[in-house]
Protein backbone atom coordinates (compact mmCIF):
# COMPACT_ATOMS: atom_id res chain seq x y z
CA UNK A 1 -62.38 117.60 -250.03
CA UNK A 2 -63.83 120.90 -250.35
CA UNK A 3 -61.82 123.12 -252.30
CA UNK A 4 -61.47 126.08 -250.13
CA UNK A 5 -59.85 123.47 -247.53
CA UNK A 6 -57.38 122.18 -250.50
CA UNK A 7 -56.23 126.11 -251.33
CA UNK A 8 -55.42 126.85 -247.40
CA UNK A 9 -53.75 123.53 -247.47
CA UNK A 10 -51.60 124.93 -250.72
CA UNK A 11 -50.98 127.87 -249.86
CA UNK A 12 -49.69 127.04 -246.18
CA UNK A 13 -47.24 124.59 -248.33
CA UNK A 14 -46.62 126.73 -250.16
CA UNK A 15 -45.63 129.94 -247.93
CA UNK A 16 -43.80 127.01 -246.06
CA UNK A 17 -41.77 125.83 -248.33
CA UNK A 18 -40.29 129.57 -249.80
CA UNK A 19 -39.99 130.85 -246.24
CA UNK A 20 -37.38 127.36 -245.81
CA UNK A 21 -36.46 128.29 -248.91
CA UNK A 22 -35.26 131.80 -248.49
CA UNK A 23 -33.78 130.75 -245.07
CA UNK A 24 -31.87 128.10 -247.38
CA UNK A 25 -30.48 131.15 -249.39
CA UNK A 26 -29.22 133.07 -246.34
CA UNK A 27 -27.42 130.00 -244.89
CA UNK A 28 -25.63 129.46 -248.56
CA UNK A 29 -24.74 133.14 -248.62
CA UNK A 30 -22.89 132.93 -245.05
CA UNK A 31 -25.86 134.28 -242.90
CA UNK A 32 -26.30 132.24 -240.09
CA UNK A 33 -30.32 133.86 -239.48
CA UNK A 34 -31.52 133.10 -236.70
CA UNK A 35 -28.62 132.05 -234.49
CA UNK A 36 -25.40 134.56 -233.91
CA UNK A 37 -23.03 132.07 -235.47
CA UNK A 38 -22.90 128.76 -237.91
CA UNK A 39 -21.45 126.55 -234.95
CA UNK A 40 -24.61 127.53 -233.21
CA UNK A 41 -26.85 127.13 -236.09
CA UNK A 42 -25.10 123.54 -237.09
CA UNK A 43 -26.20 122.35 -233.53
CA UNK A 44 -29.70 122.94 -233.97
CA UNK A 45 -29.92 122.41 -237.64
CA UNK A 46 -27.53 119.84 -239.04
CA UNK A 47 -27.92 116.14 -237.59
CA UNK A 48 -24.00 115.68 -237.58
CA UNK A 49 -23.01 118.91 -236.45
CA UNK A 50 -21.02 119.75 -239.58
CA UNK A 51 -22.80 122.37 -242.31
CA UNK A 52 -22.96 121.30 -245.76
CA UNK A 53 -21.40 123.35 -248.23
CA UNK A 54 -22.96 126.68 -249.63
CA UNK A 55 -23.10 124.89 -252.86
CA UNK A 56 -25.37 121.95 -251.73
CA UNK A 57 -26.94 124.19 -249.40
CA UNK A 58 -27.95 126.82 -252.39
CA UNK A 59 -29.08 123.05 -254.06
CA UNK A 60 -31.64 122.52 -250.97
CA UNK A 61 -33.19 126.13 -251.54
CA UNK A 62 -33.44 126.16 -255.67
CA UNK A 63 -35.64 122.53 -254.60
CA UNK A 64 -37.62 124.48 -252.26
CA UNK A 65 -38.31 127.40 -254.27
CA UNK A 66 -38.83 125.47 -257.24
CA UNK A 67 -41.56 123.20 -255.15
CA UNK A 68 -43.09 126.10 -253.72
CA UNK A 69 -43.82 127.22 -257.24
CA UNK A 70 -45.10 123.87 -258.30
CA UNK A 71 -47.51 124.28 -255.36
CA UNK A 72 -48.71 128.07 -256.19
CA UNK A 73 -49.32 125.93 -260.09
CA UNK A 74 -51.05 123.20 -258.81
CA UNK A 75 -53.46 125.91 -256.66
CA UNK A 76 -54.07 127.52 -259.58
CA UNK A 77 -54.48 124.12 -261.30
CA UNK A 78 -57.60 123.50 -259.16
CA UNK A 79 -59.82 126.02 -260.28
CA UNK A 80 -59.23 125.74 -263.60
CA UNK A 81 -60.01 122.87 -265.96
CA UNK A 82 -57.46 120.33 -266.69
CA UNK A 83 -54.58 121.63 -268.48
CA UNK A 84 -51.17 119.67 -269.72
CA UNK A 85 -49.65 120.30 -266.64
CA UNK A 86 -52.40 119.01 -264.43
CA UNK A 87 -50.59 115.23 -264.62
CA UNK A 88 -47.32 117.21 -264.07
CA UNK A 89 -48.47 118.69 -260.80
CA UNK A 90 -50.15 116.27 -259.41
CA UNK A 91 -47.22 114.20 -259.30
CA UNK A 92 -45.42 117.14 -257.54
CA UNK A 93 -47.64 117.10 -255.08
CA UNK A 94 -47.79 112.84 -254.20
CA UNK A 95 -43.77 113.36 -254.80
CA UNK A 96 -43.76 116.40 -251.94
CA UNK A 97 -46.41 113.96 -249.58
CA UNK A 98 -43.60 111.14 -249.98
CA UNK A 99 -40.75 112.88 -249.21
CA UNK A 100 -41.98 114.81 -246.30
CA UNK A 101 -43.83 111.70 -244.73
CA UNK A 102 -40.71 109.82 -245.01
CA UNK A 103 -38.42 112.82 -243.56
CA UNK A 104 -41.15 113.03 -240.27
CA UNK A 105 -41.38 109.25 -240.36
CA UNK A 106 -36.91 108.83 -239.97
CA UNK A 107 -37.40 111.90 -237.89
CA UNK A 108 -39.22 110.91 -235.61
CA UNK A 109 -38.07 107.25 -235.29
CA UNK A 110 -34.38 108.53 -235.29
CA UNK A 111 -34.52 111.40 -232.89
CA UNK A 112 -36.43 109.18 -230.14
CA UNK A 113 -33.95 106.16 -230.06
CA UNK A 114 -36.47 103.90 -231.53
CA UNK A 115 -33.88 103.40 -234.62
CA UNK A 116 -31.48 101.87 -231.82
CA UNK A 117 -29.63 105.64 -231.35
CA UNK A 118 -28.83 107.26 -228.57
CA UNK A 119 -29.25 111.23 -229.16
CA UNK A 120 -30.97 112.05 -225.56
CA UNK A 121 -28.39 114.91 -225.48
CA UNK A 122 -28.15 116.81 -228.74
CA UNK A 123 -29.55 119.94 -229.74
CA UNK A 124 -30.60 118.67 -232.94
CA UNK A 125 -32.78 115.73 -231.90
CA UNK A 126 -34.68 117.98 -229.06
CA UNK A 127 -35.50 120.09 -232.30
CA UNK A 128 -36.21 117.40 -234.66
CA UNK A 129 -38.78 116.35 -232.18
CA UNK A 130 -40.64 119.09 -230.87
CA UNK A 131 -40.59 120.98 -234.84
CA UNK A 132 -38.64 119.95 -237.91
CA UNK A 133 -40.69 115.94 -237.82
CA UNK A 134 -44.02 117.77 -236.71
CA UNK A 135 -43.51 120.42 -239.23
CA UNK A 136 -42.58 117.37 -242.02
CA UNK A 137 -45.55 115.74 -240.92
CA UNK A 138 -48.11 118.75 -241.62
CA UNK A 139 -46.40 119.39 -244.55
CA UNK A 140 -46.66 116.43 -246.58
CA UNK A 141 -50.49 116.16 -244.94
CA UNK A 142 -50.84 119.58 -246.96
CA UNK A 143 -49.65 118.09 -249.70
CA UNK A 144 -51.92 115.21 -250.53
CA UNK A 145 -55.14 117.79 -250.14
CA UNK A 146 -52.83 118.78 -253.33
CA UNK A 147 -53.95 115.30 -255.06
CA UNK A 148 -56.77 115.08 -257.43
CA UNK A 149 -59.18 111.93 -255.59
CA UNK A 150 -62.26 113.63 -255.94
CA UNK A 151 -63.32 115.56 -259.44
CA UNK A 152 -63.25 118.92 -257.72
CA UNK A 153 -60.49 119.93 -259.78
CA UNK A 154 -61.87 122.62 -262.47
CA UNK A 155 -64.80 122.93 -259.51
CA UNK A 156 -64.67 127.02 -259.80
CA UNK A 157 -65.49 127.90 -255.54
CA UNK A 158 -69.30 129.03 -257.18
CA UNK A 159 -70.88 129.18 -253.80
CA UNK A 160 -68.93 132.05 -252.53
């Protein structure tokens, strides 16, 4: 994969992941951003309806931020030679693929009945559908141009 591709593909993961991130943060620090109220915001955001505690939610946006560092590494990563993090990151990056295929993969399967559920009606699953699953999907797709399959790692962009 040419490495210009692999860099838009990072840094859209990336960006991604520290703008969830940051979002993450407000929710833990009682800021409901974007809807006017956390019973609003649990409709459209929490399967169940109930939010999580700021503690596990501030949990869910240290793993975000931390990943989206990890990414901004493994960018950097590419156009150097191989360094004793290289390993590191790369596993990052199949570990990000996996998670986010599997979170699109339940996502999708759940929110459309085809796990044998019935959620024709709630907020949640309409948004699960149309973005969080999609969104999961391209994500972990950006992560695996993250992977090291073809030597171009260390490839400085020379043509430029």
């Amino acid at each position: 994969m040419n490495i210009r591709l692999r860099i838009l593909a990072g840094s859209f993961l990336a960006l991604a992941l520290a703008v969830l991130g940051t979002l993450h943060i407000l929710w833990a620090s009682g800021i409901p951003f974007p809807a006017k109220s956390f019973d609003e915001l649990s409709g459209a955001v929490v399967p169940s309806g109930v939010w999580p505690s700021p503690a596990l939610t501030f949990l869910v946006a240290a793993a975000l931020c931390v990943a989206s560092f990890a990414v901004v590494l493994r960018m950097l990563d590419l156009t150097r030679p191989r360094s004793i993090l290289t390993p590191w990151l790369i596993f990052a990056s199949h570990a990000l693929a996996v998670i986010f295929a599997v979170r699109s993969a339940l996502g999708f399967l759940i929110s459309s009945g085809l796990w044998g559920t019935n959620p024709a009606d709630a907020t949640f699953h309409r948004w699960d559908l149309l973005v969080y699953s999609p969104l999961c999907l391209l994500l972990a797709l950006s992560a695996l141009a993250l992977r090291r399959d073809d030597g171009c790692d260390g490839d400085v962009v020379r043509r430029a």
